[in-house]
Protein backbone atom coordinates (compact mmCIF):
# COMPACT_ATOMS: atom_id res chain seq x y z
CA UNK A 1 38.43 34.42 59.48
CA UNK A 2 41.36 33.93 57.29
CA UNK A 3 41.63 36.19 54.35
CA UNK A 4 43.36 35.62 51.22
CA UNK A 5 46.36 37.13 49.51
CA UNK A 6 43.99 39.73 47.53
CA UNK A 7 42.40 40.99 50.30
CA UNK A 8 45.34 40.85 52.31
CA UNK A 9 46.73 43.38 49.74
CA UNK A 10 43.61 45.73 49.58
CA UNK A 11 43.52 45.67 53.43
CA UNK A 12 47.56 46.89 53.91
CA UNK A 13 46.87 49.73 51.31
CA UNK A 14 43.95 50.79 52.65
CA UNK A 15 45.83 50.88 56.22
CA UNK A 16 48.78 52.75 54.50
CA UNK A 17 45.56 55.08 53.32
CA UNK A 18 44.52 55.45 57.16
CA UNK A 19 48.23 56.09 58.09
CA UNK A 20 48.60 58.99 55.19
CA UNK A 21 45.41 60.66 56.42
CA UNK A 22 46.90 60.50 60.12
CA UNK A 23 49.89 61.43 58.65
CA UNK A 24 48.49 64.86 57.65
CA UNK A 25 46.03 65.41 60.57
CA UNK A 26 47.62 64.24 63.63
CA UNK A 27 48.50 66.21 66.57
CA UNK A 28 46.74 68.25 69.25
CA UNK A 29 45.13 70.79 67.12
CA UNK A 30 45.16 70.32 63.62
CA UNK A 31 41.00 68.47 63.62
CA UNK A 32 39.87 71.55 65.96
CA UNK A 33 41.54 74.44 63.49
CA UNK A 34 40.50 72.89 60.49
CA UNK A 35 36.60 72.54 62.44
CA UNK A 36 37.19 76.00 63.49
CA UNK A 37 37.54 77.00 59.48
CA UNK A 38 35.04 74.29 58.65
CA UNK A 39 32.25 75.63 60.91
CA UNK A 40 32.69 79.63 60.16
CA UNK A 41 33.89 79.47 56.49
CA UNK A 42 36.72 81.79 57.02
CA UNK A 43 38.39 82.60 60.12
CA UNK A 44 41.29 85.58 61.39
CA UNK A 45 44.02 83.93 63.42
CA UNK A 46 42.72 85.25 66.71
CA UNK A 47 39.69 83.76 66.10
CA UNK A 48 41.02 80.38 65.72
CA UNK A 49 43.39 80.97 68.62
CA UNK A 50 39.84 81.90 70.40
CA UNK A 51 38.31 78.89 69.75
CA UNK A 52 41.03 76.31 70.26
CA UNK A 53 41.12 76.57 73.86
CA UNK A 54 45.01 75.87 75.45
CA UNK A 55 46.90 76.13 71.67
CA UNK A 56 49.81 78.83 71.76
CA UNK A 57 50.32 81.74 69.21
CA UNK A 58 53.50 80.20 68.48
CA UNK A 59 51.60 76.99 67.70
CA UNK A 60 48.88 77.74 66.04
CA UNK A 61 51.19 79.56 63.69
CA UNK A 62 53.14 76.35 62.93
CA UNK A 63 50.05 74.03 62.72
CA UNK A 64 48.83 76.67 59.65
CA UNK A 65 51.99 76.88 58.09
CA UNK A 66 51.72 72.87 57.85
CA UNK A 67 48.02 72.82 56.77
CA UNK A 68 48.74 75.16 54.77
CA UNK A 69 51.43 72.75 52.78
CA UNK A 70 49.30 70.04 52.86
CA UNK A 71 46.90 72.04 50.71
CA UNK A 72 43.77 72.00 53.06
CA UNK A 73 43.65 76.11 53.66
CA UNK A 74 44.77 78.94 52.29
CA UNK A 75 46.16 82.07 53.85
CA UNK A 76 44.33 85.46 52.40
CA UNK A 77 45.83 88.34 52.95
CA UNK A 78 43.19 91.44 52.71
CA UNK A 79 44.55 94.76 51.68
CA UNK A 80 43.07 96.75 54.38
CA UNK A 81 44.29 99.02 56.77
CA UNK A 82 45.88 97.44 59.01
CA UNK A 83 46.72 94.53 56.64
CA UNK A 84 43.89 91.54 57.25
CA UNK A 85 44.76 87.96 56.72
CA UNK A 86 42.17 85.34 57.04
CA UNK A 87 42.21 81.55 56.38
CA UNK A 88 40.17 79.01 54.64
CA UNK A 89 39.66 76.01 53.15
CA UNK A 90 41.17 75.04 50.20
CA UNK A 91 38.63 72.34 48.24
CA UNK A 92 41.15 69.92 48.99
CA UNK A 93 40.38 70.97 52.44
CA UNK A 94 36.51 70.81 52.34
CA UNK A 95 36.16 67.69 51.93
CA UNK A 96 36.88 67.29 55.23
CA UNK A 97 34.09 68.37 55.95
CA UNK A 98 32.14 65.21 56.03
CA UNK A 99 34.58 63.58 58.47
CA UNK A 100 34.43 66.73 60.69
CA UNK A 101 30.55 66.78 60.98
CA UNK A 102 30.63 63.20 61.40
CA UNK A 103 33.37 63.61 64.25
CA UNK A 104 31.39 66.16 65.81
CA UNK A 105 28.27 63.94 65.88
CA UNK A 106 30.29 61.14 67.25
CA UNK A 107 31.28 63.56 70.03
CA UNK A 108 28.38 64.40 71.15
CA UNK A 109 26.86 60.70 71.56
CA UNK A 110 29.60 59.65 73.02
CA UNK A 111 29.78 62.69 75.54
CA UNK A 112 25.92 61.46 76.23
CA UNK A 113 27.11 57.68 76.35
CA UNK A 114 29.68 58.52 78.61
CA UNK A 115 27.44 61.13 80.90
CA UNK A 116 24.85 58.20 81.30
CA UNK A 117 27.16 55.76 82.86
């Protein structure tokens, strides 16, 4: 089906769209830290590094620092003794979390898709 030059134009920027969103959440790790936040509210960095099963301390540390730019957390830092720092979404960053509930579903149909073949 041919489309015209209008459409043609609203489907390349809403590719660009898809490639800024990939842009900012590709990689290994950045979906499962952000779910990690997403599903506990706020989250220490050793629990994160507990549930993102093979990621490194070194990078976990980087993936933050880089979410962190990109405006979807925020690093707390809790005046305790020792010194506490915690991470959470940013609302910038919640509204991810449509797409990660909806990822998650996916998941787990196609985990049951794929079992049943």
């Amino acid at each position: 089906m041919e489309c015209n030059l209008r459409e043609k134009e609203k489907h390349k920027k809403e590719m660009m769209a898809v490639q800024d969103s990939m842009d900012v959440l590709s990689g290994k790790w950045k979906i499962s830290i952000i779910s990690s936040i997403c599903y506990y509210n706020e989250r220490r960095f050793s629990d994160i590094l507990n549930d993102v099963v093979g990621i490194s301390n070194k990078m976990l540390s980087k993936e933050l620092k880089e979410l962190e730019v990109n405006k979807l957390i925020k690093r707390l830092v809790l005046d305790t003794q020792p010194v506490s720092v915690h991470y959470v979404l940013t609302d910038h960053g919640k509204t991810l979390q449509t797409i990660i509930n909806n990822l998650t579903d996916w998941g787990i149909e196609h985990r049951k898709k794929i079992i049943e073949e």
